[in-house]
C-alpha atoms as a PDB file:
ATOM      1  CA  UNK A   1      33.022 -32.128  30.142  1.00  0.00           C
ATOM      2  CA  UNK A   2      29.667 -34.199  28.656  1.00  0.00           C
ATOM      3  CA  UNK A   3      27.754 -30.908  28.454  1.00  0.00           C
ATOM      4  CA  UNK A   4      30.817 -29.240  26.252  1.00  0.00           C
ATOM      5  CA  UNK A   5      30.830 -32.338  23.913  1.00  0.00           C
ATOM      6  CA  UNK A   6      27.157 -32.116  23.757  1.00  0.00           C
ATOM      7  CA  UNK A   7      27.453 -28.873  22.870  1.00  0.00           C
ATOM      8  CA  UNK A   8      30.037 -29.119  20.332  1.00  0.00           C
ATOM      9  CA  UNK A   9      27.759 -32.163  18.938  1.00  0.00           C
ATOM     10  CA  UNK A  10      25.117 -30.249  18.289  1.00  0.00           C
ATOM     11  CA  UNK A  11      26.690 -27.182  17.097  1.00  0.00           C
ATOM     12  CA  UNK A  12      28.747 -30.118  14.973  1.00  0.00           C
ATOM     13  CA  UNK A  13      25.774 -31.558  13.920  1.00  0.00           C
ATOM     14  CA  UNK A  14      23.268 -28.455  12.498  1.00  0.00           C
ATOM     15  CA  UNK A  15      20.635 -28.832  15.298  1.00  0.00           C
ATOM     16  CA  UNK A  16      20.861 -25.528  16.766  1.00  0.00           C
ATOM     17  CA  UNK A  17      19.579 -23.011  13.804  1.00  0.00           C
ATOM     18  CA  UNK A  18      20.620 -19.472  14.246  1.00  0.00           C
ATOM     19  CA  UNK A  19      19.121 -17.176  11.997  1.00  0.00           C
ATOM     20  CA  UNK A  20      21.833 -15.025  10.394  1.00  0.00           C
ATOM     21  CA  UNK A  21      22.860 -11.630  11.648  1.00  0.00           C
ATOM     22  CA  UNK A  22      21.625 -10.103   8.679  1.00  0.00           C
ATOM     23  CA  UNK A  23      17.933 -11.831   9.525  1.00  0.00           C
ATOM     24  CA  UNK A  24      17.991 -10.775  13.019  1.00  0.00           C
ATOM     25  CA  UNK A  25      18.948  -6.882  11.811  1.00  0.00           C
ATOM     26  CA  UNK A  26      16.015  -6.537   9.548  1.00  0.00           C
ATOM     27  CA  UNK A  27      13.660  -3.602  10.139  1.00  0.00           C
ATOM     28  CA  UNK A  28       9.881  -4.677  10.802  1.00  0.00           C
ATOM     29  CA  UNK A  29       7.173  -2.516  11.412  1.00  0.00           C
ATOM     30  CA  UNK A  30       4.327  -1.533  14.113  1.00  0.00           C
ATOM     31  CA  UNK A  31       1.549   0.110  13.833  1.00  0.00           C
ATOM     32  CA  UNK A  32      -0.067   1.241  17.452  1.00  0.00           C
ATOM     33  CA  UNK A  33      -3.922   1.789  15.868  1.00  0.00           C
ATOM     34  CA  UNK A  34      -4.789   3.522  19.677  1.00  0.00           C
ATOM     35  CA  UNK A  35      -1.765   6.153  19.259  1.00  0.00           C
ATOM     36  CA  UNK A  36      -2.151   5.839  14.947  1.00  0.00           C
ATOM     37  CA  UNK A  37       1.899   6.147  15.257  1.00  0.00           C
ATOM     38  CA  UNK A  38       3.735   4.017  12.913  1.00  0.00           C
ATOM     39  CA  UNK A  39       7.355   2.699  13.801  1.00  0.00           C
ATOM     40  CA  UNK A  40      10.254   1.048  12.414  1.00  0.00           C
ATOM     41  CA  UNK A  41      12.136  -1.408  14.960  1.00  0.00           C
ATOM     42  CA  UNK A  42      15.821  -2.915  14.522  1.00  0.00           C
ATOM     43  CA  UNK A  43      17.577  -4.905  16.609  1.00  0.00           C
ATOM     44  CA  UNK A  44      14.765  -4.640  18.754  1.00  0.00           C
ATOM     45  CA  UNK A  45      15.098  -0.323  18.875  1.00  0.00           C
ATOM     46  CA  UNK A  46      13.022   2.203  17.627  1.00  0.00           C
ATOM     47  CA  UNK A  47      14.787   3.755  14.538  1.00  0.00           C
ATOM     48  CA  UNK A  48      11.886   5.671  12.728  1.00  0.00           C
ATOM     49  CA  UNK A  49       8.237   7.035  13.855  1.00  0.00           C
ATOM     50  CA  UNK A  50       5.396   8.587  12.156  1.00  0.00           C
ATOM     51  CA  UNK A  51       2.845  10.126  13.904  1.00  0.00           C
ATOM     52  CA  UNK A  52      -0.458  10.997  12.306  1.00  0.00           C
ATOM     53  CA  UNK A  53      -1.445   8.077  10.768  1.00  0.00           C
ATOM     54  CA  UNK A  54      -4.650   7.285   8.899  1.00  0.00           C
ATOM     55  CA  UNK A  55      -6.863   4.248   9.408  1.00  0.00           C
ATOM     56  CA  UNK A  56      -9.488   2.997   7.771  1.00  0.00           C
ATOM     57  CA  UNK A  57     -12.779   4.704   8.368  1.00  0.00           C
ATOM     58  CA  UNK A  58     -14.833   1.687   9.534  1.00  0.00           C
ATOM     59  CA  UNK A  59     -12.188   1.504  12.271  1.00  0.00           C
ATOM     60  CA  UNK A  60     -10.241  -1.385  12.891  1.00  0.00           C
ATOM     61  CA  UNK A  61     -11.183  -5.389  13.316  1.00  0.00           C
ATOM     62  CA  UNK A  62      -9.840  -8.690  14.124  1.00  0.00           C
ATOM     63  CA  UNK A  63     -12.201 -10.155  11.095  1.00  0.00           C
ATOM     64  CA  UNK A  64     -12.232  -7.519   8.234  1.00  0.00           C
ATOM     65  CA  UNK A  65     -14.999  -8.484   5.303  1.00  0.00           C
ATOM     66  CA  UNK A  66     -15.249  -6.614   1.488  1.00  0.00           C
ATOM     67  CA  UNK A  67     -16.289  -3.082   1.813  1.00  0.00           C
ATOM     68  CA  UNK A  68     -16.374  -2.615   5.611  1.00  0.00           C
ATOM     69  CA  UNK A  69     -13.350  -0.012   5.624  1.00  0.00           C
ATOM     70  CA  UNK A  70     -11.968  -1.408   8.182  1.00  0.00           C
ATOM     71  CA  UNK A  71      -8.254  -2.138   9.139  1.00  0.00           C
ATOM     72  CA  UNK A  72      -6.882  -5.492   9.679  1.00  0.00           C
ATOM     73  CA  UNK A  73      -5.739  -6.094  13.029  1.00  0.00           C
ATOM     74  CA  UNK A  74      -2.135  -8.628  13.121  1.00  0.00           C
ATOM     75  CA  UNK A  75       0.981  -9.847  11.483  1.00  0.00           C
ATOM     76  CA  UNK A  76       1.535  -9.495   8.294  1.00  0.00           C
ATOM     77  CA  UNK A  77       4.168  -9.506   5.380  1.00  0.00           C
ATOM     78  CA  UNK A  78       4.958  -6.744   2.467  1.00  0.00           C
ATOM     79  CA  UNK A  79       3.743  -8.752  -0.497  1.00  0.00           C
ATOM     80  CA  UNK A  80       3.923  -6.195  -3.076  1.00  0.00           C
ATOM     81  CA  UNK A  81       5.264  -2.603  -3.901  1.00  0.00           C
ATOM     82  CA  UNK A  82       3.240  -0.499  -6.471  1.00  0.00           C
ATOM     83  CA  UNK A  83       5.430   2.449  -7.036  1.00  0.00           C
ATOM     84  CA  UNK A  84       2.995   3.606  -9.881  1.00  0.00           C
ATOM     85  CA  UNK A  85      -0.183   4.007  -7.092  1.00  0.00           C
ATOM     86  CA  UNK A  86      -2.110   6.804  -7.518  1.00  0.00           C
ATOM     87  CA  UNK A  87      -1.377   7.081  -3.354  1.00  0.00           C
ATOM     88  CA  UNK A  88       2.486   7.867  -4.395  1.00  0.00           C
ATOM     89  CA  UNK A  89       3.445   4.479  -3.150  1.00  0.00           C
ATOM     90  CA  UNK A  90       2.043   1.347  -2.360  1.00  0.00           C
ATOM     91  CA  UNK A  91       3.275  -1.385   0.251  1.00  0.00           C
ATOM     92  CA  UNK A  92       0.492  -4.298  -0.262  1.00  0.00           C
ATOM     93  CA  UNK A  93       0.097  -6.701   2.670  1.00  0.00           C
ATOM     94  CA  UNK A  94      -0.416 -10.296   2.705  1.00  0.00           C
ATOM     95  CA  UNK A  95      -3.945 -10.042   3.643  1.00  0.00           C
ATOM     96  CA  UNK A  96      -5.936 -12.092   4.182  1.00  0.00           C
ATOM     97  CA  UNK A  97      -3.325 -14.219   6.170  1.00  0.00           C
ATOM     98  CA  UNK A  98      -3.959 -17.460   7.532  1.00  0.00           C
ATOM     99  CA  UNK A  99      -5.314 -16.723  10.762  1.00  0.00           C
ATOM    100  CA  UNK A 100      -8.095 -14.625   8.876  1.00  0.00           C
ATOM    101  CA  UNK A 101      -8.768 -17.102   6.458  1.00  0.00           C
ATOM    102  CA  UNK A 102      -8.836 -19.686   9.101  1.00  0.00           C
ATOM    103  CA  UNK A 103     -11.585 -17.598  11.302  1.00  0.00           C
ATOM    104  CA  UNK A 104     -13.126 -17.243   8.710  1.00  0.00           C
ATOM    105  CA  UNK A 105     -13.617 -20.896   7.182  1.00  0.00           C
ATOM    106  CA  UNK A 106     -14.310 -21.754  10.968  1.00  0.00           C
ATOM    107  CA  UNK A 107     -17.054 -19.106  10.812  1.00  0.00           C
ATOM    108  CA  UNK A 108     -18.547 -20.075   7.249  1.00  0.00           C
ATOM    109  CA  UNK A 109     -17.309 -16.724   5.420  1.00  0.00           C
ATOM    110  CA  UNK A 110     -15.333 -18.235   3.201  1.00  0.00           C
ATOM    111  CA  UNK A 111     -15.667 -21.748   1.674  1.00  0.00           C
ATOM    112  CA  UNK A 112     -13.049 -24.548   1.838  1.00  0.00           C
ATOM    113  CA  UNK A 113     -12.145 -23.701  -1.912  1.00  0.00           C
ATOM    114  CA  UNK A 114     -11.156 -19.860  -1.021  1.00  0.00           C
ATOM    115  CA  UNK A 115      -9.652 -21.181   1.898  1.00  0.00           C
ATOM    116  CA  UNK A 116      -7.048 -23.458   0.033  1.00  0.00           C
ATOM    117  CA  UNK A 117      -6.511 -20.863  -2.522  1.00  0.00           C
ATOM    118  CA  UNK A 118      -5.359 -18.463   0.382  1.00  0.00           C
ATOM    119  CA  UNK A 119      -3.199 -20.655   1.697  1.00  0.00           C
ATOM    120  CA  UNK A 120      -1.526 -22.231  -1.144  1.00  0.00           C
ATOM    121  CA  UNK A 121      -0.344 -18.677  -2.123  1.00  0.00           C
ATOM    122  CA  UNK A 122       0.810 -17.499   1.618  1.00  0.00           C
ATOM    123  CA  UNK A 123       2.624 -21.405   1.207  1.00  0.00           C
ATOM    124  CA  UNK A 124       4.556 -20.382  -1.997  1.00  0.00           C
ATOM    125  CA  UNK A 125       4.795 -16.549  -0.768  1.00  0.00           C
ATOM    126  CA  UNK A 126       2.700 -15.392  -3.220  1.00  0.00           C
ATOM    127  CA  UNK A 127       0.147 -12.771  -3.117  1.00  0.00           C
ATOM    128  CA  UNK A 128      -3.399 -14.522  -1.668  1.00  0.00           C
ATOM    129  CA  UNK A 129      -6.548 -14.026  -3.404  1.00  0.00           C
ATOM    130  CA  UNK A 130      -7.343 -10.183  -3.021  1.00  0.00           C
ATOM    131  CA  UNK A 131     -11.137 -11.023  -4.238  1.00  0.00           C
ATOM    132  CA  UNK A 132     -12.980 -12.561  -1.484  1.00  0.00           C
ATOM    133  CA  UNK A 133     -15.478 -11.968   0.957  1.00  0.00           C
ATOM    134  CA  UNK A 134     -12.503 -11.216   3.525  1.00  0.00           C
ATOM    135  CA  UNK A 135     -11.512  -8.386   1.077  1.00  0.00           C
ATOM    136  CA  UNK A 136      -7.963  -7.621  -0.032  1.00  0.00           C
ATOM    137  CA  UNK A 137      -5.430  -4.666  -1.392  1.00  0.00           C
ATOM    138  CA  UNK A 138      -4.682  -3.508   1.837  1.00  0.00           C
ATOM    139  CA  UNK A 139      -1.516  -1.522   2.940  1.00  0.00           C
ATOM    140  CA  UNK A 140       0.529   1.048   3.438  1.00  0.00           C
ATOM    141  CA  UNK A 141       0.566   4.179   1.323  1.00  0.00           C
ATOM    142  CA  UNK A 142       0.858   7.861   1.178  1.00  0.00           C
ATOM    143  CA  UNK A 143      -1.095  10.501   0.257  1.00  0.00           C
ATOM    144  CA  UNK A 144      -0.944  10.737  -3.715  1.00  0.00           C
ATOM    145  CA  UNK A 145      -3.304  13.625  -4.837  1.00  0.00           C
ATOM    146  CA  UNK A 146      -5.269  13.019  -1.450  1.00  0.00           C
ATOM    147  CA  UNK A 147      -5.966  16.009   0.675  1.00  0.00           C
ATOM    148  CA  UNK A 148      -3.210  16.685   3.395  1.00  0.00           C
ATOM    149  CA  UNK A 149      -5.858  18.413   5.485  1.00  0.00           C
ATOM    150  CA  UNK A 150      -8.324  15.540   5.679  1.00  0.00           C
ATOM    151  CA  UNK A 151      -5.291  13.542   6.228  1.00  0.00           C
ATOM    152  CA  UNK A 152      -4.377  15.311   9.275  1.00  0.00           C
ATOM    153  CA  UNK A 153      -8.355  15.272  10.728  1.00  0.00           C
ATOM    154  CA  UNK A 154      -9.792  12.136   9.315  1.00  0.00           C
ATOM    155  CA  UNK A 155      -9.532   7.580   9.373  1.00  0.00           C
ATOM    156  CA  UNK A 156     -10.083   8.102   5.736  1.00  0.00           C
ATOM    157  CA  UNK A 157      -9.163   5.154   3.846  1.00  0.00           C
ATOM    158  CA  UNK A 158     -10.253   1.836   2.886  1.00  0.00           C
ATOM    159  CA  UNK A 159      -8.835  -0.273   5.340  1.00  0.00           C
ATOM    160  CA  UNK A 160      -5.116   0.913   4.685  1.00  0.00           C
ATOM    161  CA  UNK A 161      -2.650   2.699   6.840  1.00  0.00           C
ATOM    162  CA  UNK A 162      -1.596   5.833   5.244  1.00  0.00           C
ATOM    163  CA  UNK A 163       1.307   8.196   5.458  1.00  0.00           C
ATOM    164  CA  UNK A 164       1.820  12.002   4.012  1.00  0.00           C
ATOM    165  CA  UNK A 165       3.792  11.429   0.500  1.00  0.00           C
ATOM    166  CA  UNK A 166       7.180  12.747   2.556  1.00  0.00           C
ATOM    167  CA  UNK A 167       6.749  10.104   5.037  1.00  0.00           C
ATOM    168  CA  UNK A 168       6.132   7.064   2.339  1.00  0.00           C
ATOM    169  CA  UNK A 169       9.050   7.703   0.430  1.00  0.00           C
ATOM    170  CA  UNK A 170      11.066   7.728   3.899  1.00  0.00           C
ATOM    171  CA  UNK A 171       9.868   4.210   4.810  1.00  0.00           C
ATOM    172  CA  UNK A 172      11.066   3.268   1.492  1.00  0.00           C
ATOM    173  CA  UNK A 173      14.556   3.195   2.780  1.00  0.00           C
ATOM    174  CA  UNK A 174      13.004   0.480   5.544  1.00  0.00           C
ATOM    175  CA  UNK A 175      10.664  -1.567   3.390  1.00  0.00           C
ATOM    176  CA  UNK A 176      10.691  -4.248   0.760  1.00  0.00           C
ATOM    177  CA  UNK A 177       8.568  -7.372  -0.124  1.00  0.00           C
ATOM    178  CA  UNK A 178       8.757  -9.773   2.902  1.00  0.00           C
ATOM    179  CA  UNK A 179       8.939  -6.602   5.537  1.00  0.00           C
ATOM    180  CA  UNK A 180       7.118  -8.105   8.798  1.00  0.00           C
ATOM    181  CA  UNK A 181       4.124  -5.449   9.166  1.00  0.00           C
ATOM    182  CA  UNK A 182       2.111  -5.919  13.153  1.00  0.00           C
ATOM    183  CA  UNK A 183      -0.788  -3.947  13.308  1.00  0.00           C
ATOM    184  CA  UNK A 184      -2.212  -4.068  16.393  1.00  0.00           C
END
């Protein structure tokens, strides 16, 4: 009998936060770098895969810099759409988060200035600074004008994750600004 009134209390009460169905039943994404497969997950199940993925050419890190062409290795959020990219479409990432930009101040990369900045936009879910040492504009895009062929045989880009054109516009139906994004 106490632990039913306890629980009515707190349901009563607020305590116990449930996020809403409609939180629990948005799509995030993965992004297996060993397998370069891309996949969609609701409600915890698989409900979209791309195989073929391209990296970035320097490979892929757990502390990215400017112009090492390397992917970003973590969680992230959708922080922008470009839909006028000259890759088709472009689904920018919150990077650099705040465990980068924490590594980073930790390691002297970035100064205590950069390292407010970062976090003050992440705070007010804003885009961070896309100019610093750490680097920036990285996503997930398609193919624009790029060759498919290289596509198919090459870790071509920047640091991004890229997708055929066919594929991008299909993820379009799963992603919008605030999409959870794991690259791992």
């Amino acid at each position: 009998m106490l632990l039913r009134h306890l629980l009515i209390a707190v349901f009563l009460t607020g305590i116990l936060h449930l996020p809403p169905a409609s939180a629990a039943a948005r799509p995030w994404v993965r992004i297996d770098t060993r397998t370069e497969t891309l996949a969609v997950v609701r409600d915890g199940r698989v409900v979209d895969t791309i195989h073929g993925i391209a990296l970035g050419r320097g490979g892929v890190s757990r502390d990215r810099v400017r112009g090492d062409e390397r992917t970003p290795l973590g969680h992230f959020r959708v922080a922008w759409v470009n839909d006028d990219s000259p890759f088709r479409r472009f689904y920018g990432l919150d990077y650099p988060n705040r465990a980068y930009a924490r590594r980073a101040l930790a390691e002297g990369r970035i100064d205590r200035g950069t390292y407010r900045q970062i976090l003050t936009a992440l705070r007010g879910h804003r885009i961070p600074p896309q100019n610093t040492s750490l680097g920036g504009y990285v996503g997930i895009h398609g193919l624009g004008r790029a060759s498919p062929r290289i596509h198919r045989l090459f870790n071509w880009t920047r640091g991004c994750i890229a997708v055929t054109n066919t594929q991008i516009d299909r993820l379009g139906r799963w992603m919008a600004v605030g999409t959870t994004v794991v690259i791992k």
